[in-house]
Protein backbone atom coordinates (compact mmCIF):
# COMPACT_ATOMS: atom_id res chain seq x y z
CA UNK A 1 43.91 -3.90 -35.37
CA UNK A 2 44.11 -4.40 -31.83
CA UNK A 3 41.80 -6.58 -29.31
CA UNK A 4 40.60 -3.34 -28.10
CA UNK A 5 39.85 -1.40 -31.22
CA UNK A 6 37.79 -4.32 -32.42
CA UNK A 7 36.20 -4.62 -28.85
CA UNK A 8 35.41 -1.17 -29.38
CA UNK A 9 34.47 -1.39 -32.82
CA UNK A 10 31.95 -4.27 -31.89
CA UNK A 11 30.43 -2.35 -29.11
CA UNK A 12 29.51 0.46 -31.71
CA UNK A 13 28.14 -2.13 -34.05
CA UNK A 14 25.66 -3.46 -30.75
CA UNK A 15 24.60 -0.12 -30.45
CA UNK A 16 23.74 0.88 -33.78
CA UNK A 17 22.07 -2.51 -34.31
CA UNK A 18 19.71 -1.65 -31.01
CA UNK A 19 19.41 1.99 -31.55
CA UNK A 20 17.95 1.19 -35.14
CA UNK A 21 15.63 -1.77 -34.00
CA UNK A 22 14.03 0.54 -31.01
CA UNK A 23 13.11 2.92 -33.77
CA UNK A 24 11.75 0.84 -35.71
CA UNK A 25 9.96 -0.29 -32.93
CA UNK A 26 8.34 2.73 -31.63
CA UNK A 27 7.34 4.10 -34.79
CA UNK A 28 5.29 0.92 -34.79
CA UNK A 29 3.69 1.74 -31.89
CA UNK A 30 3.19 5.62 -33.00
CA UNK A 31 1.06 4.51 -36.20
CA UNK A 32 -1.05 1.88 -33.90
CA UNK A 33 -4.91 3.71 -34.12
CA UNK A 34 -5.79 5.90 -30.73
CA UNK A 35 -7.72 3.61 -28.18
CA UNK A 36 -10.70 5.15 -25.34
CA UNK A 37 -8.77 4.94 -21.75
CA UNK A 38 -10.86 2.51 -19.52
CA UNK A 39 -9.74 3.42 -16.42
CA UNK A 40 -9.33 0.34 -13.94
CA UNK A 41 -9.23 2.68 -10.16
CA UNK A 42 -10.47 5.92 -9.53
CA UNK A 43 -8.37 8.14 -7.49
CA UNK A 44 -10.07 9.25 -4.51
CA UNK A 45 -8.88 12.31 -2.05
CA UNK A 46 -8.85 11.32 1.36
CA UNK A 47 -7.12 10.00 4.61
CA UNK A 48 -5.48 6.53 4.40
CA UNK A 49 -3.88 4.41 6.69
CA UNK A 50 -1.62 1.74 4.88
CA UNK A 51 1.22 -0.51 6.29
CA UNK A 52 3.28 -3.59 5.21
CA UNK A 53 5.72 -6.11 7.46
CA UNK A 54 4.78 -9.25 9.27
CA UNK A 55 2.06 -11.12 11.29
CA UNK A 56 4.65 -13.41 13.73
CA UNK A 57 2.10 -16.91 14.83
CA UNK A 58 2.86 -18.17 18.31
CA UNK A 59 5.14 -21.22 16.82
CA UNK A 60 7.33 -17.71 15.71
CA UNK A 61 5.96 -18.63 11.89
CA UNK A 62 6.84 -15.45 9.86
CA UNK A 63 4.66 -14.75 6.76
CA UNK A 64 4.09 -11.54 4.77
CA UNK A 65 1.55 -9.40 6.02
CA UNK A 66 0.05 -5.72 4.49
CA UNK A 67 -3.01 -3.46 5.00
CA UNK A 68 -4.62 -0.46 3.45
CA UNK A 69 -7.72 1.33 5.48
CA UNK A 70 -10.10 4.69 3.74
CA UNK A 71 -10.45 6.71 7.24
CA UNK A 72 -12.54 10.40 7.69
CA UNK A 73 -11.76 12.25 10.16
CA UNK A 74 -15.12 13.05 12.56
CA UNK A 75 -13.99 15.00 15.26
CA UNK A 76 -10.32 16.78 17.20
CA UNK A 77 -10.71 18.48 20.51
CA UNK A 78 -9.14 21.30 21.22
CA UNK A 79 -6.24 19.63 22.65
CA UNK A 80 -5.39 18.28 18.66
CA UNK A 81 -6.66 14.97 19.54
CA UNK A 82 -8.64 13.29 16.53
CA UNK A 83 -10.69 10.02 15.89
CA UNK A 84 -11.13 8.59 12.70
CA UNK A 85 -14.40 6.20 11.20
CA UNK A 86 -12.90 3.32 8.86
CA UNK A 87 -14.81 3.68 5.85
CA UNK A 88 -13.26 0.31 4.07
CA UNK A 89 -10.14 -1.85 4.17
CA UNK A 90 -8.11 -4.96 3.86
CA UNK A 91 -5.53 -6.95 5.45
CA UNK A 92 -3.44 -9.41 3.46
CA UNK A 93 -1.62 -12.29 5.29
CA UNK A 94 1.17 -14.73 3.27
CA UNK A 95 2.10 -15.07 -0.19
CA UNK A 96 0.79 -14.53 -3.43
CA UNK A 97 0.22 -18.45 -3.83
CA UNK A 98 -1.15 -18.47 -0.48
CA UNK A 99 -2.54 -15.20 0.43
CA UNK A 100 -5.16 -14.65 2.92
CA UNK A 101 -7.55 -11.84 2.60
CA UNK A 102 -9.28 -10.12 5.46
CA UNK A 103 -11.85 -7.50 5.05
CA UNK A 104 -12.09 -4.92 7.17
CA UNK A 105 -15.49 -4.57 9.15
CA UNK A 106 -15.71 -0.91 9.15
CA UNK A 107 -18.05 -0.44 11.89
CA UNK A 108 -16.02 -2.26 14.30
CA UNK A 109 -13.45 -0.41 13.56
CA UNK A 110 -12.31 2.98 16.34
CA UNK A 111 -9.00 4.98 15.19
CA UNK A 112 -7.59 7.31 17.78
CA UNK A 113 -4.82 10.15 16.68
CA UNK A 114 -2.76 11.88 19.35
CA UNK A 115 -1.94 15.42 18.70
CA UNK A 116 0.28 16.60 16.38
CA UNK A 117 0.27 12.71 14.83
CA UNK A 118 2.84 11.51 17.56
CA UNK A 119 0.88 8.32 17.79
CA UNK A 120 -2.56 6.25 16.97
CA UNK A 121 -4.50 3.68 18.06
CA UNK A 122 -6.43 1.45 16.38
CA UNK A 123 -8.71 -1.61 16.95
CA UNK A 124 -11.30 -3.78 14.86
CA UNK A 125 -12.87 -6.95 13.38
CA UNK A 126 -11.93 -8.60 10.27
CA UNK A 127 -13.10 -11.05 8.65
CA UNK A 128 -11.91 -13.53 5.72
CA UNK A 129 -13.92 -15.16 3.03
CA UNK A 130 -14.00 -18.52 4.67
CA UNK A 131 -15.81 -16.37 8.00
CA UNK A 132 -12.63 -16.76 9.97
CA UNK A 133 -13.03 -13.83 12.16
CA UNK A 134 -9.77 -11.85 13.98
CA UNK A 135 -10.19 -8.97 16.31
CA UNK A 136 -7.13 -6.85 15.61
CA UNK A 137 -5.51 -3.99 18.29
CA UNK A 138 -2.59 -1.94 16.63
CA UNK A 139 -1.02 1.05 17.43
CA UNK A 140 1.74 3.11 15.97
CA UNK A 141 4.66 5.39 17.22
CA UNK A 142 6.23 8.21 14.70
CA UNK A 143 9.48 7.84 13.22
CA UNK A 144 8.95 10.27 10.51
CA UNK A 145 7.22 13.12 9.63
CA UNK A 146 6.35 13.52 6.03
CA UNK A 147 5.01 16.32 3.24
CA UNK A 148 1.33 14.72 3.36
CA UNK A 149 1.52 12.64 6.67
CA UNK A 150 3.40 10.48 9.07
CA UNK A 151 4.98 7.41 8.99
CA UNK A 152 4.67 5.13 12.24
CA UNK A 153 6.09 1.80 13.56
CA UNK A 154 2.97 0.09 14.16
CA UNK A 155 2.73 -3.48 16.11
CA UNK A 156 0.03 -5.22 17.37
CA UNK A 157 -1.89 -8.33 17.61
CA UNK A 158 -4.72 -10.46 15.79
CA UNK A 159 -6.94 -13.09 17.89
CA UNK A 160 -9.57 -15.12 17.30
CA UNK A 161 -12.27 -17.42 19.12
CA UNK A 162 -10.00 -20.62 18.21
CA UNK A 163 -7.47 -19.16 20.22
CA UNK A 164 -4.91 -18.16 17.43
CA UNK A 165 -2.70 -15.27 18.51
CA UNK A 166 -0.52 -13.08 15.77
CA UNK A 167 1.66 -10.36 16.62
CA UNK A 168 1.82 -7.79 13.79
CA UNK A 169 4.77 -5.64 12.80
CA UNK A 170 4.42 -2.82 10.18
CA UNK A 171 6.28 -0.08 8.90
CA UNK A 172 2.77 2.57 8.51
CA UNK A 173 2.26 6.23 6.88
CA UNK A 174 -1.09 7.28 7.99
CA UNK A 175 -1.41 10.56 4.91
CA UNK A 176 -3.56 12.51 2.71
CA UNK A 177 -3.97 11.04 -0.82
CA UNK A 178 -4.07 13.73 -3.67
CA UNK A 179 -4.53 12.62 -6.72
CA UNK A 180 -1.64 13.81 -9.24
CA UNK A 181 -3.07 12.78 -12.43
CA UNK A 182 -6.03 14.22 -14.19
CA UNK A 183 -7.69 13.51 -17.25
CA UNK A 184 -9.87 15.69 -19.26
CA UNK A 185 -9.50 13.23 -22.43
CA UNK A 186 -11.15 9.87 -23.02
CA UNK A 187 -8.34 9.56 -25.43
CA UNK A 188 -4.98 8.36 -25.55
């Protein structure tokens, strides 16, 4: 018998061992007794705004920066202009050892869409759970349009009283969410 063959032959053997113990292991799973779904987030139809990239200090420190925002639309001229309230949101800065979490304060917040989505503005307060408070001004330019949206470059910058300046840099689709998934069954 040849190197090959045997090569071959051994490479069956692997797959019949793996084949058999993946059976074996989901007919484990298949007798386990049916358990009551607890869902852990709700899926909510509505506008979002959501970006990830960078917040850049002045010393040209780079660390990991991404946001999420609930918006409602509350008015468009008749030019296709629209503003936006911030209902709730976050902004995450570093890490996951050494993240920073900002909370959106909504009613600071004023979001300004040009027509036809070309562009937005955006400006607010956040604040973290020490009370370090940043007033944030972004604004975004369209480099795509998509099915249930638009997806913008967005930059920006974050300042506070301490005189800390960030410039932000995100990659941003601004989109209606639609929940796919819908359950009827509090059953697996």
């Amino acid at each position: 018998m040849t190197n090959q063959n045997r090569t071959i032959i051994a490479g069956l053997i692997m797959m019949a061992a793996i084949l058999s113990v993946s059976v074996t292991y989901s007919t484990a799973f298949a007798q386990e007794p049916q358990r009551e779904m607890k869902p852990e987030r709700h899926l909510y139809a509505g506008t979002f705004l959501v970006g990830s990239g960078v917040a850049v200090s002045e010393d040209d420190n780079a660390m990991r920066s991404h946001y999420r925002m609930g918006i409602v639309e509350t008015q468009t001229n008749d030019n296709g202009h629209a503003e936006y309230e911030v209902k709730r949101g976050v902004f995450f800065v570093g890490k996951h050892d050494n993240r920073q979490h900002f909370s959106v304060i909504a009613d600071t917040w004023e979001v300004s869409v040009s027509p036809n989505q070309k562009s937005f503005d955006a400006s607010g307060t956040v604040e973290s759970q020490e009370g370090k408070v940043f007033d944030l001004e972004i604004s975004g330019d369209e480099i795509s349009n998509l099915e249930h949206g638009t997806l913008y470059f967005v930059s920006g910058t974050a300042t506070n009283d301490e005189g800390e300046v960030y410039d932000l840099f995100y990659i941003s689709p601004l989109g209606e969410r639609t929940p796919s998934i819908q359950s009827t069954s509090d059953r697996i």
